[in-house]
C-alpha atoms as a PDB file:
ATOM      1  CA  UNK A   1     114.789  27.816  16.629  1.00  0.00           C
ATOM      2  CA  UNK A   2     114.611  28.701  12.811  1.00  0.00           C
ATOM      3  CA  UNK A   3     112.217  28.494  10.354  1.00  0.00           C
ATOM      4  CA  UNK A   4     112.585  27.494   6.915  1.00  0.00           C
ATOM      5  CA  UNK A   5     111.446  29.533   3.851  1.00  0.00           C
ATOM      6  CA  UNK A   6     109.118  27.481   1.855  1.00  0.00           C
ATOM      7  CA  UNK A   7     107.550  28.151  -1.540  1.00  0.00           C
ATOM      8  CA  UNK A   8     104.535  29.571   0.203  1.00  0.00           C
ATOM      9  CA  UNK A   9     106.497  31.091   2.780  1.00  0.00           C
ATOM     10  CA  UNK A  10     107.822  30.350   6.186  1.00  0.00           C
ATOM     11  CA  UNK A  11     107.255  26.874   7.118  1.00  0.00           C
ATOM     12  CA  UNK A  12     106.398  25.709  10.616  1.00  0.00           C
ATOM     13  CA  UNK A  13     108.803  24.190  13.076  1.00  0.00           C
ATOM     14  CA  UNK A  14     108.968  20.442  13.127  1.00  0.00           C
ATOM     15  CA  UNK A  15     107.333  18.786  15.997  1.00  0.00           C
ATOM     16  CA  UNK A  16     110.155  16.837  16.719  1.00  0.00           C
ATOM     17  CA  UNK A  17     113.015  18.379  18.750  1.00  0.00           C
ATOM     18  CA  UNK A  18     115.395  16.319  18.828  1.00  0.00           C
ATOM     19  CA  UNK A  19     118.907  16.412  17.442  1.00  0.00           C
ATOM     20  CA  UNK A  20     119.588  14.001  14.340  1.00  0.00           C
ATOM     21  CA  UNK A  21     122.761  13.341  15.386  1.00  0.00           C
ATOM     22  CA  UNK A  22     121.652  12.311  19.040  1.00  0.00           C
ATOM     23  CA  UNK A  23     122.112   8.675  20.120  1.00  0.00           C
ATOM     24  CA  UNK A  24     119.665   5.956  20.658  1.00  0.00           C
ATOM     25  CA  UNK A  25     119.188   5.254  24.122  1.00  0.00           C
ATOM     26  CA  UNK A  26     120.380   2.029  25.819  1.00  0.00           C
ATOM     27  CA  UNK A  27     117.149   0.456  25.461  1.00  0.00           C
ATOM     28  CA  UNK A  28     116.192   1.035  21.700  1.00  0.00           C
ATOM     29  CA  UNK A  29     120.152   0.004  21.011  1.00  0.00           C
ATOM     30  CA  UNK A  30     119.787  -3.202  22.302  1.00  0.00           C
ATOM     31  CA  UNK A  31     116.202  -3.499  21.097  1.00  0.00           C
ATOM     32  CA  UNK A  32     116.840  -2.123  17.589  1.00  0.00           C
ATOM     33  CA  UNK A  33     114.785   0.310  17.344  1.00  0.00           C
ATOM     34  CA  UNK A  34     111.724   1.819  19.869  1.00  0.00           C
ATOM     35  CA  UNK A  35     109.925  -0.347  22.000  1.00  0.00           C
ATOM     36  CA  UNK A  36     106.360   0.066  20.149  1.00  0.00           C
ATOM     37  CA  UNK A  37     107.748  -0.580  16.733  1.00  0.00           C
ATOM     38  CA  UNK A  38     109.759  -3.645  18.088  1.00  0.00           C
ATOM     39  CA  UNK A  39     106.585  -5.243  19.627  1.00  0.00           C
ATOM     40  CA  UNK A  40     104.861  -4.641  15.973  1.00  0.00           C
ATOM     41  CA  UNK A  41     107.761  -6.261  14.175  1.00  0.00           C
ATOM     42  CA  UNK A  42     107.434  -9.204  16.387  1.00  0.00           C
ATOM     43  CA  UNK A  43     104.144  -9.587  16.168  1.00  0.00           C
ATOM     44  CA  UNK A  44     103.767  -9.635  12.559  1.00  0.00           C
ATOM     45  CA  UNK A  45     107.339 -11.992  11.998  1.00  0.00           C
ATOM     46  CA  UNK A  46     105.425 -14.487  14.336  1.00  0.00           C
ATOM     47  CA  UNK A  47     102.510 -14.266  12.847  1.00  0.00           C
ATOM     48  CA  UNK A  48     103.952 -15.026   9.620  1.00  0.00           C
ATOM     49  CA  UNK A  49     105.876 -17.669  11.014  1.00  0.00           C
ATOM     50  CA  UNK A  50     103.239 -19.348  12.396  1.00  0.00           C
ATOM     51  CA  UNK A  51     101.226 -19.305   9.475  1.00  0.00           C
ATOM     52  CA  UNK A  52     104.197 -20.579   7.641  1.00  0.00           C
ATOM     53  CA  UNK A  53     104.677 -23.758  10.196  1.00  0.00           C
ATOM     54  CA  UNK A  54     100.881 -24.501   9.854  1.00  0.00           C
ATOM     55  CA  UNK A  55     101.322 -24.764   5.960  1.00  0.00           C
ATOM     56  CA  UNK A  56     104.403 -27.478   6.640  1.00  0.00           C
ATOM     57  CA  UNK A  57     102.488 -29.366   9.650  1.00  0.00           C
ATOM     58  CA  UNK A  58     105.042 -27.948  12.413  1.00  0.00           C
ATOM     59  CA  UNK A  59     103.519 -27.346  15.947  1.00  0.00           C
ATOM     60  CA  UNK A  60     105.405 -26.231  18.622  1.00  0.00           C
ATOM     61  CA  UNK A  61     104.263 -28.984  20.507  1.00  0.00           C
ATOM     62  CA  UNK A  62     106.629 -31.534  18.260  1.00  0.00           C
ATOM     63  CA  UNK A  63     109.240 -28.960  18.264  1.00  0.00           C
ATOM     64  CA  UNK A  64     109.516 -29.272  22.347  1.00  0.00           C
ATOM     65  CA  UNK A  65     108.694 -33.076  21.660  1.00  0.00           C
ATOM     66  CA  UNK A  66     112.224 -33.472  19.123  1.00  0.00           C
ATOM     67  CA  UNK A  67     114.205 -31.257  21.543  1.00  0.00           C
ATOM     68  CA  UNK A  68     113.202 -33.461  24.564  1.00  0.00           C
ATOM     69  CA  UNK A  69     114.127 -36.462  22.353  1.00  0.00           C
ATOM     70  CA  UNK A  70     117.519 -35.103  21.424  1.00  0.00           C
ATOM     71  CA  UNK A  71     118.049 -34.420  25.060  1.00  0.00           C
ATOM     72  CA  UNK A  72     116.875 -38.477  25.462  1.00  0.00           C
ATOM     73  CA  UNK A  73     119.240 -39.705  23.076  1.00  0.00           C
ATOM     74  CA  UNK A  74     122.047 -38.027  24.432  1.00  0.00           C
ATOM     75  CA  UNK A  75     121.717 -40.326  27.712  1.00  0.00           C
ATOM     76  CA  UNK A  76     120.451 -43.155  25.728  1.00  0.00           C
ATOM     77  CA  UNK A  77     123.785 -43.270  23.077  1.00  0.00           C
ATOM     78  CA  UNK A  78     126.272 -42.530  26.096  1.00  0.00           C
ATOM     79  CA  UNK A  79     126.951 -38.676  24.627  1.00  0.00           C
ATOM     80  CA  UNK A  80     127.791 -40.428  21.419  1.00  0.00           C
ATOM     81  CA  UNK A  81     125.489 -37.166  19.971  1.00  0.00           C
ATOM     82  CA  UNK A  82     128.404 -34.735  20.880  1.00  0.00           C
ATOM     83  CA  UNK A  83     130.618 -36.996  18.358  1.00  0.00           C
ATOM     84  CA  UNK A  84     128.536 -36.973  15.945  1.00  0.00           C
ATOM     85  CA  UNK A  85     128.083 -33.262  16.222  1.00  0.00           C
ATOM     86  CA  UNK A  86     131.778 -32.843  16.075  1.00  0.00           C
ATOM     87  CA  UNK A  87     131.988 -35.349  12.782  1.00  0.00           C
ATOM     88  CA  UNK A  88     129.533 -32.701  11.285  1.00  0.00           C
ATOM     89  CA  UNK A  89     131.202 -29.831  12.168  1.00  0.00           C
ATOM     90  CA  UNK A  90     134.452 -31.113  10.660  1.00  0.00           C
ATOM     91  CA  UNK A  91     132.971 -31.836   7.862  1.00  0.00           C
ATOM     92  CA  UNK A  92     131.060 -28.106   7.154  1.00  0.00           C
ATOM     93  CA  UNK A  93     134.389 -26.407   8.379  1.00  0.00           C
ATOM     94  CA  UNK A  94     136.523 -28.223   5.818  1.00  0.00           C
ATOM     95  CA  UNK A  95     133.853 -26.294   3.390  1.00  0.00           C
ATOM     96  CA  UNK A  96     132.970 -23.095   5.357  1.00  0.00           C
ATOM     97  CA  UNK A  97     137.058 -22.403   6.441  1.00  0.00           C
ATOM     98  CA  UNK A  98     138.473 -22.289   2.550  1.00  0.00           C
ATOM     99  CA  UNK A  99     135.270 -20.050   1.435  1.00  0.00           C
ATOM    100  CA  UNK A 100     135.213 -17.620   4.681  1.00  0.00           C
ATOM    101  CA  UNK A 101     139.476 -17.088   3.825  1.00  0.00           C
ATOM    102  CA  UNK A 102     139.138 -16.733   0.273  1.00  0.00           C
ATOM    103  CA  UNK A 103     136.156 -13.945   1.053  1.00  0.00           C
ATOM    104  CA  UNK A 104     138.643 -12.220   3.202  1.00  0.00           C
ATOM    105  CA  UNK A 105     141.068 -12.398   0.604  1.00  0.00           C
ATOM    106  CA  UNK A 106     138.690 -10.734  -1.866  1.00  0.00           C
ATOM    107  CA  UNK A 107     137.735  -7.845   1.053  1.00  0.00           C
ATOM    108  CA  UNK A 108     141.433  -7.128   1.376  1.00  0.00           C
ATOM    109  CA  UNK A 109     142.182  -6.752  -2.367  1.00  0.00           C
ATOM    110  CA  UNK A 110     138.902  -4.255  -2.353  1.00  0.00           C
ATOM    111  CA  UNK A 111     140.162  -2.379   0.799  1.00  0.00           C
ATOM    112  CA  UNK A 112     143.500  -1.153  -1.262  1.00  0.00           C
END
């Protein structure tokens, strides 16, 4: 244990003792980051997203309403939904395919 020379002399040891290059544990890797401040962060995103969805008129009671809808109109149109959903996905991909391979392109030519 060292101590480091400050301008008014030795400085105390640092309370923590652990290594900087020491891995995360399993738990605060799949969290992304310590339990306590993960629990904070989502405390204050909902909060802000809640106030946000008040300010629009958005409950989460017609949230669960639309999504049990969608779920009814998938029996009701005879899966005709899933087509649809495939139509729209063509569509975006015709789009999204040219700009994600031209990005690539651009990556490579930085990469040399």
């Amino acid at each position: 244990m060292s101590r480091i020379d400050g301008p008014d002399g030795p400085m105390p040891e640092t309370m923590d003792n652990r290594e900087t290059n020491q891995r995360p544990s399993w738990l605060e890797s799949f969290l992304g980051g310590t339990p306590g401040r993960v629990v904070v962060r989502l405390i204050l995103m909902s909060l802000v997203v809640g106030f946000l969805m008040s300010i629009f008129g958005i409950s989460p009671d017609a949230i669960f309403r639309s999504i049990q809808g969608f779920i009814n109109s998938i029996f009701d149109n005879g899966f005709e939904v899933f087509r649809d959903g495939f139509a729209y996905m063509l569509t975006g991909a015709v789009i999204v395919i040219p700009l994600w391979f031209i990005g690539r392109l651009m990556a490579a030519g930085r990469r040399r």
